[in-house]
ModelCIF file with pLDDT and N, C-alpha, C, O atoms, coordinates in Angstrom:
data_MODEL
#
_entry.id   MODEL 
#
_entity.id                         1 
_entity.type                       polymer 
_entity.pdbx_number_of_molecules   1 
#
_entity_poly.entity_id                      1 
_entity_poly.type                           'polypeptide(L)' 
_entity_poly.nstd_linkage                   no 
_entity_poly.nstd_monomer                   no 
_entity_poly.pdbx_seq_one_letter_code       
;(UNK)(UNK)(UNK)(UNK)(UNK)(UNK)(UNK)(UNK)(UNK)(UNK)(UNK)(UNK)(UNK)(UNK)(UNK)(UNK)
(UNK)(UNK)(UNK)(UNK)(UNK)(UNK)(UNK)(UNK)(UNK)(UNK)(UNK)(UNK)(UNK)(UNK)
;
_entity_poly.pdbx_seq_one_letter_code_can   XXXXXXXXXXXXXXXXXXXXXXXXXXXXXX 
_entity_poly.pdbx_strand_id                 A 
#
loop_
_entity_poly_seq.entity_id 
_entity_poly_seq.num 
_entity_poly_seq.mon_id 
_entity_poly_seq.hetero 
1 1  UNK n 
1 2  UNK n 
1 3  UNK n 
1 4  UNK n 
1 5  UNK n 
1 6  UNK n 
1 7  UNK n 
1 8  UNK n 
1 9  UNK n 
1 10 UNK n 
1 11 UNK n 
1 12 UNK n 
1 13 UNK n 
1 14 UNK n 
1 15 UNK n 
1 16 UNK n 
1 17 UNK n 
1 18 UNK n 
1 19 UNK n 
1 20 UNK n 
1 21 UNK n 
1 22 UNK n 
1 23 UNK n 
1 24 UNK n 
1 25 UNK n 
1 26 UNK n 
1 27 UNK n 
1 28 UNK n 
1 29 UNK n 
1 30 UNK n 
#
_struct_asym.id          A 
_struct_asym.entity_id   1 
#
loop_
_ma_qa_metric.id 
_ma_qa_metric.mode 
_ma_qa_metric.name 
_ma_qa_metric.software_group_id 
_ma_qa_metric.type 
1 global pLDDT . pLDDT 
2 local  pLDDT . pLDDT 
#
_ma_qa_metric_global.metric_id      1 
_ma_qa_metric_global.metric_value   47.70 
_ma_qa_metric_global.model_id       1 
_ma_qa_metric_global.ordinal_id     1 
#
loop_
_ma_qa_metric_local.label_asym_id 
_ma_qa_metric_local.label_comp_id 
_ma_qa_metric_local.label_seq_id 
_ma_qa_metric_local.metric_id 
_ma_qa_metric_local.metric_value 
_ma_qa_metric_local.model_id 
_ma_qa_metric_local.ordinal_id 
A UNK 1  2 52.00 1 1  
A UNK 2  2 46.00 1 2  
A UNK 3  2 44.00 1 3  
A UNK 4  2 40.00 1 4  
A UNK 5  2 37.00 1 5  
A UNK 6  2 34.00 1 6  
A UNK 7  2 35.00 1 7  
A UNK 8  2 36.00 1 8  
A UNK 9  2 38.00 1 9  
A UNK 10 2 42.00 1 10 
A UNK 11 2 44.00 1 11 
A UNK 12 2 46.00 1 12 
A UNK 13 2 43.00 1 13 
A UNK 14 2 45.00 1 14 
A UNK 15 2 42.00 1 15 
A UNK 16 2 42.00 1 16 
A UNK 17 2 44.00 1 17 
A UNK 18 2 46.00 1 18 
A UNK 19 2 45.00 1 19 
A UNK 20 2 47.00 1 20 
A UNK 21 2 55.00 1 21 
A UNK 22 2 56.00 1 22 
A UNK 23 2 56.00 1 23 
A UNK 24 2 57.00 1 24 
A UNK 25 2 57.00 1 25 
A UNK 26 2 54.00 1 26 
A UNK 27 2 64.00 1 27 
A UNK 28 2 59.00 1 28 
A UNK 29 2 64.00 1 29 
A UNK 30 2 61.00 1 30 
#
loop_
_atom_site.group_PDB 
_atom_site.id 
_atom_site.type_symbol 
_atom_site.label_atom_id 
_atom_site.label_alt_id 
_atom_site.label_comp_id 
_atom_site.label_asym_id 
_atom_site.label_entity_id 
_atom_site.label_seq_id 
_atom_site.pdbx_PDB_ins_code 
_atom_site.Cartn_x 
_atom_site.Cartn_y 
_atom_site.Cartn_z 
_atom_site.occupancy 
_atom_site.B_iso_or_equiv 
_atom_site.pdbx_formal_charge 
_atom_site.auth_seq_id 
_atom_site.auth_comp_id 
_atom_site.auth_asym_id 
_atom_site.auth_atom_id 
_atom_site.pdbx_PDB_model_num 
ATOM 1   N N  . UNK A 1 1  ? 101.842 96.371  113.040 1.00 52.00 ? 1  UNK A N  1 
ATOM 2   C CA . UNK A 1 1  ? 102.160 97.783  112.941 1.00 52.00 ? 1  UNK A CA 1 
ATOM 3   C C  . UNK A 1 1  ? 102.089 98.246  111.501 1.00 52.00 ? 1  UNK A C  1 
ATOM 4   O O  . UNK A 1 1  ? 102.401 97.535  110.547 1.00 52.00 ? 1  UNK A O  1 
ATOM 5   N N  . UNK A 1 2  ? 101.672 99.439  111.421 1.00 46.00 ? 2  UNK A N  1 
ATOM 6   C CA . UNK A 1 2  ? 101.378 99.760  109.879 1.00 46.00 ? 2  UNK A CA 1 
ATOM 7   C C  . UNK A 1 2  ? 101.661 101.384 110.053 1.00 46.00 ? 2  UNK A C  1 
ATOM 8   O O  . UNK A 1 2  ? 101.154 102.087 110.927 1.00 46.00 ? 2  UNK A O  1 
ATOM 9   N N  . UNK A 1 3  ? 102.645 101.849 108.960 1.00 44.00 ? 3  UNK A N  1 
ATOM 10  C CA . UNK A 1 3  ? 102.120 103.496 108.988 1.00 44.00 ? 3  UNK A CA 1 
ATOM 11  C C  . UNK A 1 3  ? 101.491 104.069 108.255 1.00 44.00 ? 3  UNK A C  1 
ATOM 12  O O  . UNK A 1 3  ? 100.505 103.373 108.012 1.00 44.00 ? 3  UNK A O  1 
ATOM 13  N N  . UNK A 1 4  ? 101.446 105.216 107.576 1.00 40.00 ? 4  UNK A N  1 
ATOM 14  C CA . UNK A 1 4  ? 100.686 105.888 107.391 1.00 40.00 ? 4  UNK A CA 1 
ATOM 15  C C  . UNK A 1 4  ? 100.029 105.545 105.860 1.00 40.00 ? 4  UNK A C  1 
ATOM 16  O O  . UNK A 1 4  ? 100.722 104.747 105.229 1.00 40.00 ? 4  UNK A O  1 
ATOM 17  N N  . UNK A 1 5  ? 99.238  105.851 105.408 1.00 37.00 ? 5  UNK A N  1 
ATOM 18  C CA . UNK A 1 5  ? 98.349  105.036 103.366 1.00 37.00 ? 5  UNK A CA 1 
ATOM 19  C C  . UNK A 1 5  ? 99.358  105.373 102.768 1.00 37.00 ? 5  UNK A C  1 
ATOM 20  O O  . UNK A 1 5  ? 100.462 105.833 103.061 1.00 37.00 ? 5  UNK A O  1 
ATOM 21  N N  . UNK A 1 6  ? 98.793  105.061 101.832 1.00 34.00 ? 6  UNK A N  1 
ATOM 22  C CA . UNK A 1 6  ? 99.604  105.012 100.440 1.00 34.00 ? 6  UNK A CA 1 
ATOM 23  C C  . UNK A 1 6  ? 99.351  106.379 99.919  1.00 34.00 ? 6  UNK A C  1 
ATOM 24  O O  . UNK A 1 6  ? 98.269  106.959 99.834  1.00 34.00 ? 6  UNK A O  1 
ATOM 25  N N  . UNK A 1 7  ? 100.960 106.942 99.464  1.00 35.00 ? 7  UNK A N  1 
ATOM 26  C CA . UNK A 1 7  ? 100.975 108.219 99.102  1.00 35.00 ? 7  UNK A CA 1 
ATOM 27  C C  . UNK A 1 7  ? 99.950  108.502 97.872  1.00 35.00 ? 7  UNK A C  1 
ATOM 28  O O  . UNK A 1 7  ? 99.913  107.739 96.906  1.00 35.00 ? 7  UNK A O  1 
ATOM 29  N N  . UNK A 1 8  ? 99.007  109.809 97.986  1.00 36.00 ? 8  UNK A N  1 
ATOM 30  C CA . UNK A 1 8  ? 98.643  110.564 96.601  1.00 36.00 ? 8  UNK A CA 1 
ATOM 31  C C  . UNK A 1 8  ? 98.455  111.648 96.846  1.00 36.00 ? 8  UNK A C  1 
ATOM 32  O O  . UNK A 1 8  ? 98.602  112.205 97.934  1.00 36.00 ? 8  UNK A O  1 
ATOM 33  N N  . UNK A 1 9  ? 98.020  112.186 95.622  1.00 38.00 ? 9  UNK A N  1 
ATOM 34  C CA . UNK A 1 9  ? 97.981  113.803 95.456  1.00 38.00 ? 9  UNK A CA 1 
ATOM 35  C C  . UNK A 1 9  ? 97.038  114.498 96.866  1.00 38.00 ? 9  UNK A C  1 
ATOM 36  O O  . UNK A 1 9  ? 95.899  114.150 97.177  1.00 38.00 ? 9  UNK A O  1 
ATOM 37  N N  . UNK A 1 10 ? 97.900  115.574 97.584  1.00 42.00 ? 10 UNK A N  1 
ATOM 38  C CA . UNK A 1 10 ? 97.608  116.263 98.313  1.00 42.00 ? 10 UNK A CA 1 
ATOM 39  C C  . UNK A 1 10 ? 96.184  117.196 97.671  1.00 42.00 ? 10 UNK A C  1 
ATOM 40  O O  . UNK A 1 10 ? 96.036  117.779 96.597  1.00 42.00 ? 10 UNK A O  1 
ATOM 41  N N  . UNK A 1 11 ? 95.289  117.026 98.831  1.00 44.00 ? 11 UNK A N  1 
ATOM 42  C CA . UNK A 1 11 ? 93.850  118.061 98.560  1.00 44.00 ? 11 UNK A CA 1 
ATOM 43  C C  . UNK A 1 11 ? 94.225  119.925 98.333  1.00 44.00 ? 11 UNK A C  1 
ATOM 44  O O  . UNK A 1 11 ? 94.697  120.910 98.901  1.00 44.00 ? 11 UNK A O  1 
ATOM 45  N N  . UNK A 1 12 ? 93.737  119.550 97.341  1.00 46.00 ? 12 UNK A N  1 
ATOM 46  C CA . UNK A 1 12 ? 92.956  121.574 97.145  1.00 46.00 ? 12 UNK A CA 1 
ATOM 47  C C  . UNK A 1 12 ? 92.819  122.155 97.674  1.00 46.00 ? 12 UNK A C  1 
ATOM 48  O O  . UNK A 1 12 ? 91.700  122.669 97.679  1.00 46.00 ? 12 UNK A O  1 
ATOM 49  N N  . UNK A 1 13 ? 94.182  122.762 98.924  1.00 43.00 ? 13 UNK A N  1 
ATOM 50  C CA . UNK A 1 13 ? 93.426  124.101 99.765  1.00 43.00 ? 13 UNK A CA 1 
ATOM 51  C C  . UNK A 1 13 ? 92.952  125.144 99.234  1.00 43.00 ? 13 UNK A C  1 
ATOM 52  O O  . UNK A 1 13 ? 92.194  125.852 99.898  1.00 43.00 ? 13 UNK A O  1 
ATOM 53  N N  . UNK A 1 14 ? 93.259  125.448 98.035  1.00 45.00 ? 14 UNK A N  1 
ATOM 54  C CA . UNK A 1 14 ? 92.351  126.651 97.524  1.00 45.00 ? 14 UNK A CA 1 
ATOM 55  C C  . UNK A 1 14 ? 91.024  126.708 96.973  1.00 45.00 ? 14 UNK A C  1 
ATOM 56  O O  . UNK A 1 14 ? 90.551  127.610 96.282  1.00 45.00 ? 14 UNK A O  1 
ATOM 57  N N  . UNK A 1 15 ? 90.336  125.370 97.454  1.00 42.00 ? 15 UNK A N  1 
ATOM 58  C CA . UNK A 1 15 ? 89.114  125.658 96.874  1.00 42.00 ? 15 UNK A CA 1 
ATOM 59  C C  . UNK A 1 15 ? 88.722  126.071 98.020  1.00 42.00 ? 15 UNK A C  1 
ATOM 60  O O  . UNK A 1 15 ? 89.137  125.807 99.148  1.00 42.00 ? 15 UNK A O  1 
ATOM 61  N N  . UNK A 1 16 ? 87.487  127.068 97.483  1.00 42.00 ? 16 UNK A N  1 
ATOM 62  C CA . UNK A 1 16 ? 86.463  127.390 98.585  1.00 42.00 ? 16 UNK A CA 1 
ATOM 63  C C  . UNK A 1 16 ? 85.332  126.954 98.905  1.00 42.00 ? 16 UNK A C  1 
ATOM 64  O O  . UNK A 1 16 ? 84.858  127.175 100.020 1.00 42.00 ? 16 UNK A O  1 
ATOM 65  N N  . UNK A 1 17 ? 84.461  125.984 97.609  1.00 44.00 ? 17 UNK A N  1 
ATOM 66  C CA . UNK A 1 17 ? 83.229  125.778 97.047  1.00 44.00 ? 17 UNK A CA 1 
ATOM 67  C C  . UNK A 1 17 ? 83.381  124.452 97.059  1.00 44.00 ? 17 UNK A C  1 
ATOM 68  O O  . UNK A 1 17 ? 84.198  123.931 96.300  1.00 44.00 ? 17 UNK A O  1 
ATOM 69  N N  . UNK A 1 18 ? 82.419  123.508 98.149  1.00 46.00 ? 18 UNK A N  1 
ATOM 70  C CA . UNK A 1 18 ? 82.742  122.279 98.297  1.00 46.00 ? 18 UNK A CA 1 
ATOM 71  C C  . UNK A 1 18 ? 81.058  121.409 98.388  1.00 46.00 ? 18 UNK A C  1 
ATOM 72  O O  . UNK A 1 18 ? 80.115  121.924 98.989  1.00 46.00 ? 18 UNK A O  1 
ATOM 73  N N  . UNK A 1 19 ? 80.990  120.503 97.912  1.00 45.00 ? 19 UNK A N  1 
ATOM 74  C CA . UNK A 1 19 ? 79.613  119.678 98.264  1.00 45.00 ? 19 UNK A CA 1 
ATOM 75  C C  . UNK A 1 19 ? 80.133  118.678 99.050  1.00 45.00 ? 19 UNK A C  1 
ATOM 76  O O  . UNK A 1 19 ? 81.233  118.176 98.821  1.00 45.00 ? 19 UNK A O  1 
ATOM 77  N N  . UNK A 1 20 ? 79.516  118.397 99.836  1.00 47.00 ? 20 UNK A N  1 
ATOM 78  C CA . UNK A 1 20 ? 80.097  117.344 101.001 1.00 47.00 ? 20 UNK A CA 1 
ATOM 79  C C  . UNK A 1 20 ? 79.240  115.892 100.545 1.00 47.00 ? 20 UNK A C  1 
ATOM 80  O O  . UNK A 1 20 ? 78.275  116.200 99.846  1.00 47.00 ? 20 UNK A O  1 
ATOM 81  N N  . UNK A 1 21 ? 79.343  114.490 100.752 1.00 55.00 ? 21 UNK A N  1 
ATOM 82  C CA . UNK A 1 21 ? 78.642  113.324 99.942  1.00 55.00 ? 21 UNK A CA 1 
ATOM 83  C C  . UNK A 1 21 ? 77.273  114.100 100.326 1.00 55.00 ? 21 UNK A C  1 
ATOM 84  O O  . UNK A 1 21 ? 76.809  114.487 99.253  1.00 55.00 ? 21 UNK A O  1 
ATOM 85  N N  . UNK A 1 22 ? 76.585  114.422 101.184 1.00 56.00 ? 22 UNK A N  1 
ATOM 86  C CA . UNK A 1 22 ? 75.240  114.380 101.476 1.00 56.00 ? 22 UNK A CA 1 
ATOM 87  C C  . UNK A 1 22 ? 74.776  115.523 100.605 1.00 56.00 ? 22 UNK A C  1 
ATOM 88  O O  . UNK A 1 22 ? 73.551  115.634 100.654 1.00 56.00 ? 22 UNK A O  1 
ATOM 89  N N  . UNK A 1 23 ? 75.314  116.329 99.892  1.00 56.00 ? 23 UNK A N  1 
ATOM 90  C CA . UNK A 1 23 ? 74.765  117.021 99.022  1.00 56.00 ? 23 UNK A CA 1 
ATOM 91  C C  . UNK A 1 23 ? 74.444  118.306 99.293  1.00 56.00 ? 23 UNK A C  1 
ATOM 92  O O  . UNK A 1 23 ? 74.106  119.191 98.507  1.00 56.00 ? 23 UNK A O  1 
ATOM 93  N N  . UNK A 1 24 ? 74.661  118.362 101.221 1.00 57.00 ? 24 UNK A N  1 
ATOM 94  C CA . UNK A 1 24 ? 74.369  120.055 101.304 1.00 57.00 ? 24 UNK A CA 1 
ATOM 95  C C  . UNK A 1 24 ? 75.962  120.747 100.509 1.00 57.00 ? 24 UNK A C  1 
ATOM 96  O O  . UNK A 1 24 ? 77.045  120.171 100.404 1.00 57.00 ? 24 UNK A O  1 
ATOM 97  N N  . UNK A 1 25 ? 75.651  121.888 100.133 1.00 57.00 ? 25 UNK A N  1 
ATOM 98  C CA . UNK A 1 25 ? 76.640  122.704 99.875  1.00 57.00 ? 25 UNK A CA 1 
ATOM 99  C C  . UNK A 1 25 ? 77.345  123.290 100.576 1.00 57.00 ? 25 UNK A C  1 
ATOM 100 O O  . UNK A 1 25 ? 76.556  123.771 101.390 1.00 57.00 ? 25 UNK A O  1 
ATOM 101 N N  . UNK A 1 26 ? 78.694  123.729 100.956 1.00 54.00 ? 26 UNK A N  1 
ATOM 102 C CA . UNK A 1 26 ? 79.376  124.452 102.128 1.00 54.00 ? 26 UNK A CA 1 
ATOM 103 C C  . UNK A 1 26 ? 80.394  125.571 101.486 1.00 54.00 ? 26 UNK A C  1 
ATOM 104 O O  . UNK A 1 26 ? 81.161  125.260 100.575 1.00 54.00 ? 26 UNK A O  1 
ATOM 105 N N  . UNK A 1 27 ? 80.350  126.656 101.933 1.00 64.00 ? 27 UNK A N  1 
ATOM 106 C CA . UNK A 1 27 ? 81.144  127.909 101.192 1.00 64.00 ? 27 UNK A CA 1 
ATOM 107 C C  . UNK A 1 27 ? 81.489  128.328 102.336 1.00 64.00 ? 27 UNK A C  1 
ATOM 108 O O  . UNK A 1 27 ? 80.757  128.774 103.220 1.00 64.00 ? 27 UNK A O  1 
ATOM 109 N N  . UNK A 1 28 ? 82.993  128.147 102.342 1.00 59.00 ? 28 UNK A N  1 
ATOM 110 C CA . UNK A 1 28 ? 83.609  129.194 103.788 1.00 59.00 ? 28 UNK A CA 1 
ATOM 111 C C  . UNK A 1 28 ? 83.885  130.641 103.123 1.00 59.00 ? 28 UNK A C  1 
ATOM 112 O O  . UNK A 1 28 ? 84.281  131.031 102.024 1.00 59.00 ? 28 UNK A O  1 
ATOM 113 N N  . UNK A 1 29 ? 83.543  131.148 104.144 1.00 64.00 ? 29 UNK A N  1 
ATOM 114 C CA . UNK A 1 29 ? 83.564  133.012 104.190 1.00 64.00 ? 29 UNK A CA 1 
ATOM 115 C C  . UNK A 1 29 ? 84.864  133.533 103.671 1.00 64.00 ? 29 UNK A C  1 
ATOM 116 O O  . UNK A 1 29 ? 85.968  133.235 104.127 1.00 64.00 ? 29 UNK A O  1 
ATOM 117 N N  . UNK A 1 30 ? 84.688  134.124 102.941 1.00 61.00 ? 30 UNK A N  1 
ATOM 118 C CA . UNK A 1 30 ? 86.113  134.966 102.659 1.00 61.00 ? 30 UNK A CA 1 
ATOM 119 C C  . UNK A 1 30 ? 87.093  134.978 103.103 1.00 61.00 ? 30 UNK A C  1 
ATOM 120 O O  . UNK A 1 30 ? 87.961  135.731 102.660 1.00 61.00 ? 30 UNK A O  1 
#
């Protein structure tokens, strides 16, 4: 039994402007 990883810094909901590994670009809408 194991729970949940090892704590770190929570992700950037405020970014909007993201490259995903494969390199396409993704911009959510306003």
């Amino acid at each position: 039994l194991t729970g949940a990883g090892v704590a770190c810094p929570r992700a950037n909901t405020n970014a909007v402007h993201q490259v995903i590994p494969s390199g396409i670009e993704f911009r959510l809408p306003a």
